[in-house]
C-alpha atoms as a PDB file:
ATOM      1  CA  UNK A   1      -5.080  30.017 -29.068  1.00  0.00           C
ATOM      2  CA  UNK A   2      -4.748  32.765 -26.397  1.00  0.00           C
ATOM      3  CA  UNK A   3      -4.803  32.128 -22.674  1.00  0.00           C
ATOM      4  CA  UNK A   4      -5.877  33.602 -19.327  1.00  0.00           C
ATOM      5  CA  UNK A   5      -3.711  32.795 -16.515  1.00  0.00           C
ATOM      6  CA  UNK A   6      -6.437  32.065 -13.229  1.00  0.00           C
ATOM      7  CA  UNK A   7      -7.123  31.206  -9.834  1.00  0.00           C
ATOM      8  CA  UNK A   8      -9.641  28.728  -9.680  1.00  0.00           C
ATOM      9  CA  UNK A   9      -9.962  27.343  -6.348  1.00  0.00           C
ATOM     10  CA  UNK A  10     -10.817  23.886  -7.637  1.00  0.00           C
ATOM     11  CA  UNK A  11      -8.500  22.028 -10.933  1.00  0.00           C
ATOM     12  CA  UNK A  12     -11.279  19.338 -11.461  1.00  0.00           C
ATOM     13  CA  UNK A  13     -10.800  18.957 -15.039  1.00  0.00           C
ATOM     14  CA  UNK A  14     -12.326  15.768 -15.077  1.00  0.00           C
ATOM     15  CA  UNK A  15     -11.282  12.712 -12.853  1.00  0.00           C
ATOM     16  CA  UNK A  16     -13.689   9.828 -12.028  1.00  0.00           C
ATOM     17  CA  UNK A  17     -15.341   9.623  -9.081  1.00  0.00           C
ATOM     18  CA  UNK A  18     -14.987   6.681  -6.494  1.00  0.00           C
ATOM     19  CA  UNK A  19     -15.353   5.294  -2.870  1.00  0.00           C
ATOM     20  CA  UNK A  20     -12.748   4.408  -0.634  1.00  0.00           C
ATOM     21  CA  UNK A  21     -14.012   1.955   1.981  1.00  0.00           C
ATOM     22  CA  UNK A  22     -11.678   2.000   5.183  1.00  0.00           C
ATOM     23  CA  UNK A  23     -12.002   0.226   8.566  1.00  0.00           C
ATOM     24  CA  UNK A  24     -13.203   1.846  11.500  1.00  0.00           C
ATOM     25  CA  UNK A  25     -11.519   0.691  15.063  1.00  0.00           C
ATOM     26  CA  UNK A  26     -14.689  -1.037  15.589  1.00  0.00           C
ATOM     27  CA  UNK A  27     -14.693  -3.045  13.153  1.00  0.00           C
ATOM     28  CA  UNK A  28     -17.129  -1.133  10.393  1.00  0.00           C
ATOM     29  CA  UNK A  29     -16.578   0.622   7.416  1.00  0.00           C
ATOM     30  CA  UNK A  30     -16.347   4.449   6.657  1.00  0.00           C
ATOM     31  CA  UNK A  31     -17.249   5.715   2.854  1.00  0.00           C
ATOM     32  CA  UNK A  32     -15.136   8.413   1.687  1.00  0.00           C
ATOM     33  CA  UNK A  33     -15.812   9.682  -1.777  1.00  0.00           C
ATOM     34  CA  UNK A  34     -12.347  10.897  -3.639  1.00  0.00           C
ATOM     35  CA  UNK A  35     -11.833  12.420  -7.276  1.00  0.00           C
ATOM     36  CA  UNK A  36      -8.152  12.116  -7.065  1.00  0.00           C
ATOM     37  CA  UNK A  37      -7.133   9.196  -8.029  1.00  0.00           C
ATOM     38  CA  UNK A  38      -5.113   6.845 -10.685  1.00  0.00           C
ATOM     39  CA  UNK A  39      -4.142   3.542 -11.459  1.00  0.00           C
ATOM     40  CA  UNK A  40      -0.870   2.113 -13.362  1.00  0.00           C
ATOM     41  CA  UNK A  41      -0.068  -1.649 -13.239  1.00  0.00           C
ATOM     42  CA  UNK A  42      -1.262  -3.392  -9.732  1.00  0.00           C
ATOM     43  CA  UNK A  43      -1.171  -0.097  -7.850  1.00  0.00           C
ATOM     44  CA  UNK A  44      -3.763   2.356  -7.124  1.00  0.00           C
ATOM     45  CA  UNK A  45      -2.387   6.368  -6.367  1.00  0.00           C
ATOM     46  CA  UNK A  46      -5.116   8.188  -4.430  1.00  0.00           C
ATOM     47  CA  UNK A  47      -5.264  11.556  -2.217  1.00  0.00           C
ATOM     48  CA  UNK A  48      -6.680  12.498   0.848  1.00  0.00           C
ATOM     49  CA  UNK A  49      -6.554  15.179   3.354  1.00  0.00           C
ATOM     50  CA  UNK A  50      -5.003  14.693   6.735  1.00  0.00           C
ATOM     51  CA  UNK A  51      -8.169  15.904   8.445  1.00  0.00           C
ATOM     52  CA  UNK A  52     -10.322  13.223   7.506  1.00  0.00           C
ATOM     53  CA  UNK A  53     -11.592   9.624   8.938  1.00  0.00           C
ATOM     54  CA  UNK A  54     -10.426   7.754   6.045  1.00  0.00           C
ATOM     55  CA  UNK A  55      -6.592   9.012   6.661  1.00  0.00           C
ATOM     56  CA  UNK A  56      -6.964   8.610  10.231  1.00  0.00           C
ATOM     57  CA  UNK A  57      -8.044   4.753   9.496  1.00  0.00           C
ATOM     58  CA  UNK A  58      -5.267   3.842   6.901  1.00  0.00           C
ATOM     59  CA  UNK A  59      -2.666   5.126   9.425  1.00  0.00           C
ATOM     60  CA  UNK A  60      -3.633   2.304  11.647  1.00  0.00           C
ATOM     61  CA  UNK A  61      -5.335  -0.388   9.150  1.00  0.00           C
ATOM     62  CA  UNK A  62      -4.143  -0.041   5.640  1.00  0.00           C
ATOM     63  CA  UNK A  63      -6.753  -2.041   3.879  1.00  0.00           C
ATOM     64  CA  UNK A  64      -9.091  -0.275   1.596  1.00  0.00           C
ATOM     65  CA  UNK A  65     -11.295  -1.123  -1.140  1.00  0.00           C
ATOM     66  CA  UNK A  66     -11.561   1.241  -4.064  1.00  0.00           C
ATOM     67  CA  UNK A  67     -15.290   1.169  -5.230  1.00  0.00           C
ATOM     68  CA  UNK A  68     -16.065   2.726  -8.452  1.00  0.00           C
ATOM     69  CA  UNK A  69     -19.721   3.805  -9.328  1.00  0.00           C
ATOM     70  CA  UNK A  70     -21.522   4.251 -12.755  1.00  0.00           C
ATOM     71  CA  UNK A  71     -23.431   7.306 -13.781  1.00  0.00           C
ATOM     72  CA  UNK A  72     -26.593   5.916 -12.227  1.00  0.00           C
ATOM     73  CA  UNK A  73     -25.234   6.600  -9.058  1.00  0.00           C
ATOM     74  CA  UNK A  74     -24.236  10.325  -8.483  1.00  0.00           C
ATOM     75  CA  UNK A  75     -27.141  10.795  -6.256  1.00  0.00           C
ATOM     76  CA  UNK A  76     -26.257   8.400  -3.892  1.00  0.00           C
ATOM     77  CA  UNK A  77     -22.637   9.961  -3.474  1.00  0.00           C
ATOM     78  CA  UNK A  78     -24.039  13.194  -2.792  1.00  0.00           C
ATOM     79  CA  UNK A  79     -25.954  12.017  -0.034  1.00  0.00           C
ATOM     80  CA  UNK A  80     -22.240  11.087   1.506  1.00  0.00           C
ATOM     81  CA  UNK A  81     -20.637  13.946  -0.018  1.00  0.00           C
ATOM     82  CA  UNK A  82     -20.844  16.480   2.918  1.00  0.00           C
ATOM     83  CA  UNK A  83     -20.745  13.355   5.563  1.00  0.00           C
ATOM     84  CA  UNK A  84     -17.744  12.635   7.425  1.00  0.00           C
ATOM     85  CA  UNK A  85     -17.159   9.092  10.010  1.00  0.00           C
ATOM     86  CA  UNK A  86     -15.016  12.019  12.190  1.00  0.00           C
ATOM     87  CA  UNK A  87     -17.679  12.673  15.348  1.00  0.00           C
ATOM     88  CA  UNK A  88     -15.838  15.669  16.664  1.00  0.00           C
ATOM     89  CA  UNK A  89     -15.399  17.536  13.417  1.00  0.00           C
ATOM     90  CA  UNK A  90     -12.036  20.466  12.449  1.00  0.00           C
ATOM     91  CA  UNK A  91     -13.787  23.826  12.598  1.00  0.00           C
ATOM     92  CA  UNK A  92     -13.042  24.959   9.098  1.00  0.00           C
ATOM     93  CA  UNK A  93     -15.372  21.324   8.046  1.00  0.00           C
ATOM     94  CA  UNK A  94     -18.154  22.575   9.825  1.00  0.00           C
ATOM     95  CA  UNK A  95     -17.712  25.836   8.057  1.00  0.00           C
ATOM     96  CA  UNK A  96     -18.221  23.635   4.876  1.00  0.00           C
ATOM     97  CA  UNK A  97     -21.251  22.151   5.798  1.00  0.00           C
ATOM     98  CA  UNK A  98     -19.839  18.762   6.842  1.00  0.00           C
ATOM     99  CA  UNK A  99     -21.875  16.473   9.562  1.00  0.00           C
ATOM    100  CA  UNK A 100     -20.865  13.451  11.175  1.00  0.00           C
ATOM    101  CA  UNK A 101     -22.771  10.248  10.312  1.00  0.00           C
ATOM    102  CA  UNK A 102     -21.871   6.883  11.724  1.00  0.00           C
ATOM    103  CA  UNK A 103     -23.565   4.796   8.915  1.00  0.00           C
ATOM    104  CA  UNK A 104     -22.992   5.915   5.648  1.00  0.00           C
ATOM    105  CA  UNK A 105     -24.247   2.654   3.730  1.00  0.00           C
ATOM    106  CA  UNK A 106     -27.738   3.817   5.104  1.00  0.00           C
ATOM    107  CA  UNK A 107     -27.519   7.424   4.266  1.00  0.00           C
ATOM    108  CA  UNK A 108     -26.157   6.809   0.973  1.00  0.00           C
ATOM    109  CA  UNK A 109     -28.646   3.733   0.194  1.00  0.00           C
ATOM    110  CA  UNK A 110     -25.652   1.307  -0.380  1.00  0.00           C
ATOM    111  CA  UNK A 111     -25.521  -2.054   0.913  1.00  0.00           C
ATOM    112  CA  UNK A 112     -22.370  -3.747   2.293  1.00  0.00           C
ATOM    113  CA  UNK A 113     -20.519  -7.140   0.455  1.00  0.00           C
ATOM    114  CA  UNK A 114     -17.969  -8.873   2.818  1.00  0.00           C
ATOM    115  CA  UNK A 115     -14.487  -8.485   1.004  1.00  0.00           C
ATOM    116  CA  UNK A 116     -12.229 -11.471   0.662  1.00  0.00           C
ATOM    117  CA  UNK A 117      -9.175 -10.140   1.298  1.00  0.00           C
ATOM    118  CA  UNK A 118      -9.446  -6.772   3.374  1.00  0.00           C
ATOM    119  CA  UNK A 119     -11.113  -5.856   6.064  1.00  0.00           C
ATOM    120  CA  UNK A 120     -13.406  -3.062   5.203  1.00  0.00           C
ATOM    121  CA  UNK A 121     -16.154  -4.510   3.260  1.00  0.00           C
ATOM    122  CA  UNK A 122     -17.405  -3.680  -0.447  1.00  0.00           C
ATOM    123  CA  UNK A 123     -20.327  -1.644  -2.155  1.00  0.00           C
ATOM    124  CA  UNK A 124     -22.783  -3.810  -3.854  1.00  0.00           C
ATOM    125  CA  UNK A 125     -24.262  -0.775  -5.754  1.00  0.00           C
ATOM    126  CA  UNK A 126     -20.893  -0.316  -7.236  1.00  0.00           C
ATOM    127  CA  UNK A 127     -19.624  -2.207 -10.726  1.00  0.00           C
ATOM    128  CA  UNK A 128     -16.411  -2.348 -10.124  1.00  0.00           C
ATOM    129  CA  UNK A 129     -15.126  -3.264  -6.737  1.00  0.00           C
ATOM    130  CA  UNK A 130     -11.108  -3.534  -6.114  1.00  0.00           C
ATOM    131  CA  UNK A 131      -9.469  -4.313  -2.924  1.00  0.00           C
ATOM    132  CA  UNK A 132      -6.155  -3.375  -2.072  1.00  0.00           C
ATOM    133  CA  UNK A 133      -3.988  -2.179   0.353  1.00  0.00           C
ATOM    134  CA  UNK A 134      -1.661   0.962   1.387  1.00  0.00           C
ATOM    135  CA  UNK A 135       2.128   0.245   0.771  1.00  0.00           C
ATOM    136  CA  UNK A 136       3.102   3.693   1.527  1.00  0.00           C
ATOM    137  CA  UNK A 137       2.347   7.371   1.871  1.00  0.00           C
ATOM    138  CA  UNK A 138       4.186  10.928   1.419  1.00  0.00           C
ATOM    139  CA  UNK A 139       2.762  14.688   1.862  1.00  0.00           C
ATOM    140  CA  UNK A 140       2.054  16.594  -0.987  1.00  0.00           C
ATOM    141  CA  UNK A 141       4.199  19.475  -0.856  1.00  0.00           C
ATOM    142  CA  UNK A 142       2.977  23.115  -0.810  1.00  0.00           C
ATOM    143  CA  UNK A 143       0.119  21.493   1.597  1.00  0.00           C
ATOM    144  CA  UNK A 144       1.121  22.489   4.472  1.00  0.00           C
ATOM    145  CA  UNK A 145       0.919  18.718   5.654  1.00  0.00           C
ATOM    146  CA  UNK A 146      -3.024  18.959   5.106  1.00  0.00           C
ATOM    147  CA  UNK A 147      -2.925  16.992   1.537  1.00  0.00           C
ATOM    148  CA  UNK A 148      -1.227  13.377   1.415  1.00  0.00           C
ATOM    149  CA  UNK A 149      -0.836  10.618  -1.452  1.00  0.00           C
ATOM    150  CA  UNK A 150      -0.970   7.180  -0.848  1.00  0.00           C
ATOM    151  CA  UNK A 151       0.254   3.938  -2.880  1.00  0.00           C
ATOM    152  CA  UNK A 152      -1.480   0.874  -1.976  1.00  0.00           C
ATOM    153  CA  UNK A 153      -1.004  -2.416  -4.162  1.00  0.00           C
ATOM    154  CA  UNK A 154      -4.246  -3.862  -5.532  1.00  0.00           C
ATOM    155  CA  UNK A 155      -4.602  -7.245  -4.342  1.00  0.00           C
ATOM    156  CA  UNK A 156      -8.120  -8.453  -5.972  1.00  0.00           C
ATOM    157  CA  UNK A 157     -10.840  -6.987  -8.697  1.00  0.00           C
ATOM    158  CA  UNK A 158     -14.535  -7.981  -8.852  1.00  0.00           C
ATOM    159  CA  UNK A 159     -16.422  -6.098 -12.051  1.00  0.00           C
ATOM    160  CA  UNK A 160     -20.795  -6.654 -12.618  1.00  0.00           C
ATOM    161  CA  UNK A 161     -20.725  -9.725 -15.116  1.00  0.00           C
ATOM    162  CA  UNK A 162     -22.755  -7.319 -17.054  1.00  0.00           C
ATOM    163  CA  UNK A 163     -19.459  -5.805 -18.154  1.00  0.00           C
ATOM    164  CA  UNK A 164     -17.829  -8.925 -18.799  1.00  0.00           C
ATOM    165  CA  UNK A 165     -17.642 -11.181 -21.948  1.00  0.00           C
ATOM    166  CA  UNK A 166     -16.753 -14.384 -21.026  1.00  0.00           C
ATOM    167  CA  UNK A 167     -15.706 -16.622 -23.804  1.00  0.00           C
ATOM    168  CA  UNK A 168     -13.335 -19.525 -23.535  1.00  0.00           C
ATOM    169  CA  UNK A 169     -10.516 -18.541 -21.342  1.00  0.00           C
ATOM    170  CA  UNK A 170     -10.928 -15.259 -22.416  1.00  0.00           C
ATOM    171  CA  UNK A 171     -13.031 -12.232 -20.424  1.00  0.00           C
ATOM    172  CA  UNK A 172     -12.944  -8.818 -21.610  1.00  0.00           C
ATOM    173  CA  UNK A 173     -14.379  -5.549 -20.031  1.00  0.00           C
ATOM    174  CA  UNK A 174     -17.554  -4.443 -22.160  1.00  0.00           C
ATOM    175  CA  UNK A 175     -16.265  -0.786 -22.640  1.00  0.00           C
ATOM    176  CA  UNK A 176     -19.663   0.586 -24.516  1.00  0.00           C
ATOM    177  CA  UNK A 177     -21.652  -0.499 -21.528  1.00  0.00           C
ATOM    178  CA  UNK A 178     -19.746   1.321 -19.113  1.00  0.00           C
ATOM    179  CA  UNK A 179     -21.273   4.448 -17.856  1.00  0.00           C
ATOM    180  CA  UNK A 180     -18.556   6.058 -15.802  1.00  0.00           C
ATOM    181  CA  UNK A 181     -19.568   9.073 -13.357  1.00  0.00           C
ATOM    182  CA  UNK A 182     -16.548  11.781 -13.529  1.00  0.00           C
ATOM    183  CA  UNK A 183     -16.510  15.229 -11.398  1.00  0.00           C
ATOM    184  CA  UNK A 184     -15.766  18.143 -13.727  1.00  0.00           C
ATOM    185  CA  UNK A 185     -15.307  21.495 -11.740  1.00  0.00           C
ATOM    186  CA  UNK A 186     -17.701  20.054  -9.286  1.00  0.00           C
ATOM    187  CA  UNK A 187     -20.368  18.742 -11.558  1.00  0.00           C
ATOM    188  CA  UNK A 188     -21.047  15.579 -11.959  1.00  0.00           C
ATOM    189  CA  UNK A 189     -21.093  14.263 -15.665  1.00  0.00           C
ATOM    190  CA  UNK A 190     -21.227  10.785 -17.887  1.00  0.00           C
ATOM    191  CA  UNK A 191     -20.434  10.788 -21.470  1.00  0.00           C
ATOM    192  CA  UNK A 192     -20.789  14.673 -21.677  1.00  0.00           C
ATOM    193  CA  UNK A 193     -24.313  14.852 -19.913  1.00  0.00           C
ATOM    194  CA  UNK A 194     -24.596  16.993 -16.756  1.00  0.00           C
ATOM    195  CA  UNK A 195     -26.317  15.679 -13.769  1.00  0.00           C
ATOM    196  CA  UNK A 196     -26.468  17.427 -11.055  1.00  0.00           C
ATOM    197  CA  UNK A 197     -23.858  19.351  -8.691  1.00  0.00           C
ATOM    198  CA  UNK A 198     -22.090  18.845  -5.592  1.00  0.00           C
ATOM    199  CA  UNK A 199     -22.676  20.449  -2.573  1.00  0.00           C
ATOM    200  CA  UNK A 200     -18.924  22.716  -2.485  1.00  0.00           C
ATOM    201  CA  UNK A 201     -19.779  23.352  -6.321  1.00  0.00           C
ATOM    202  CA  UNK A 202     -20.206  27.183  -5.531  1.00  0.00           C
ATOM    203  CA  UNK A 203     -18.058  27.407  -2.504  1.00  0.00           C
END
């Protein structure tokens, strides 16, 4: 096998796609879509740019809940995808195309669950639904201070009972019914079918 070394301005080689609910100082929740993102154990290892409304909640309120869509729902994440909770917006995001929207459960046609043990409330759209919250932080180095990861310690898990099979004391996650959405270079794909792009995919 021969390589080509390259300078691709995005590494998406194909993470999963998911929503990080945060709490606004009012009370309400933002929606921030992020690809970068793991879990090991209890703890969930996501990253987020310094710049945006999500960090600027979990500096003061550390509860999140990380919601994780199925295929079906691409479209409805790039409705959010260029939105940010941020009113008065960094230049270089409005170079990007961002816009500031207050509700994003509206724009993005999701409705809002009450969580049970975090603030920010839940998407009902979304299978798989985990609270948690942030036990820590560091900046990514070679950032600049622009890219930070943060460790937050899952505290509760709610899946669709259409993934589950319950038997006896037993409940397993349904693997062949679950339709996950993963971004790929800026595409968004399930199971090796396209559908559709995001709005940076040619930027």
């Amino acid at each position: 096998m021969r390589t080509q070394q390259v300078d691709f301005t995005s590494l998406y080689f194909g993470t999963p796609v998911a929503i990080l609910s945060s709490q606004n100082p009012n009370g309400t929740t933002n929606l921030s879509p992020v690809s970068s993102w793991w879990i090991l154990d209890k703890s969930i290892v996501f990253g987020l740019g310094t710049s945006s409304k999500c960090y600027e909640n979990l500096i003061e309120n550390p509860d999140i809940v990380l919601n994780i869509p199925d295929s079906k729902l691409w479209g409805n994440i790039e409705l959010i995808a260029d939105k940010t909770g941020k009113e008065y917006l960094p230049e270089f995001k409005k170079e990007m195309g961002y816009l500031f929207e207050k509700d994003k459960f509206s724009c993005g046609g999701f409705h809002e669950v009450k969580s049970i043990n975090v603030g920010p409330g839940r998407i009902k759209e979304c299978p798989i639904q985990i609270e948690a919250r942030v036990v820590g932080h560091r900046y990514l180095g070679g950032a600049g201070g622009n890219l930070v990861s943060m460790d937050a310690g899952i505290l509760c898990v709610h899946v669709a009972e259409e993934l589950l099979n319950c038997t006896n004391h037993n409940t397993r996650f349904i693997v062949e019914k679950w339709q996950p959405l993963y971004y790929i270079f800026r595409h968004y794909f399930s199971v090796g079918e396209e559908l559709g792009t995001n709005f940076r995919c040619n930027n």
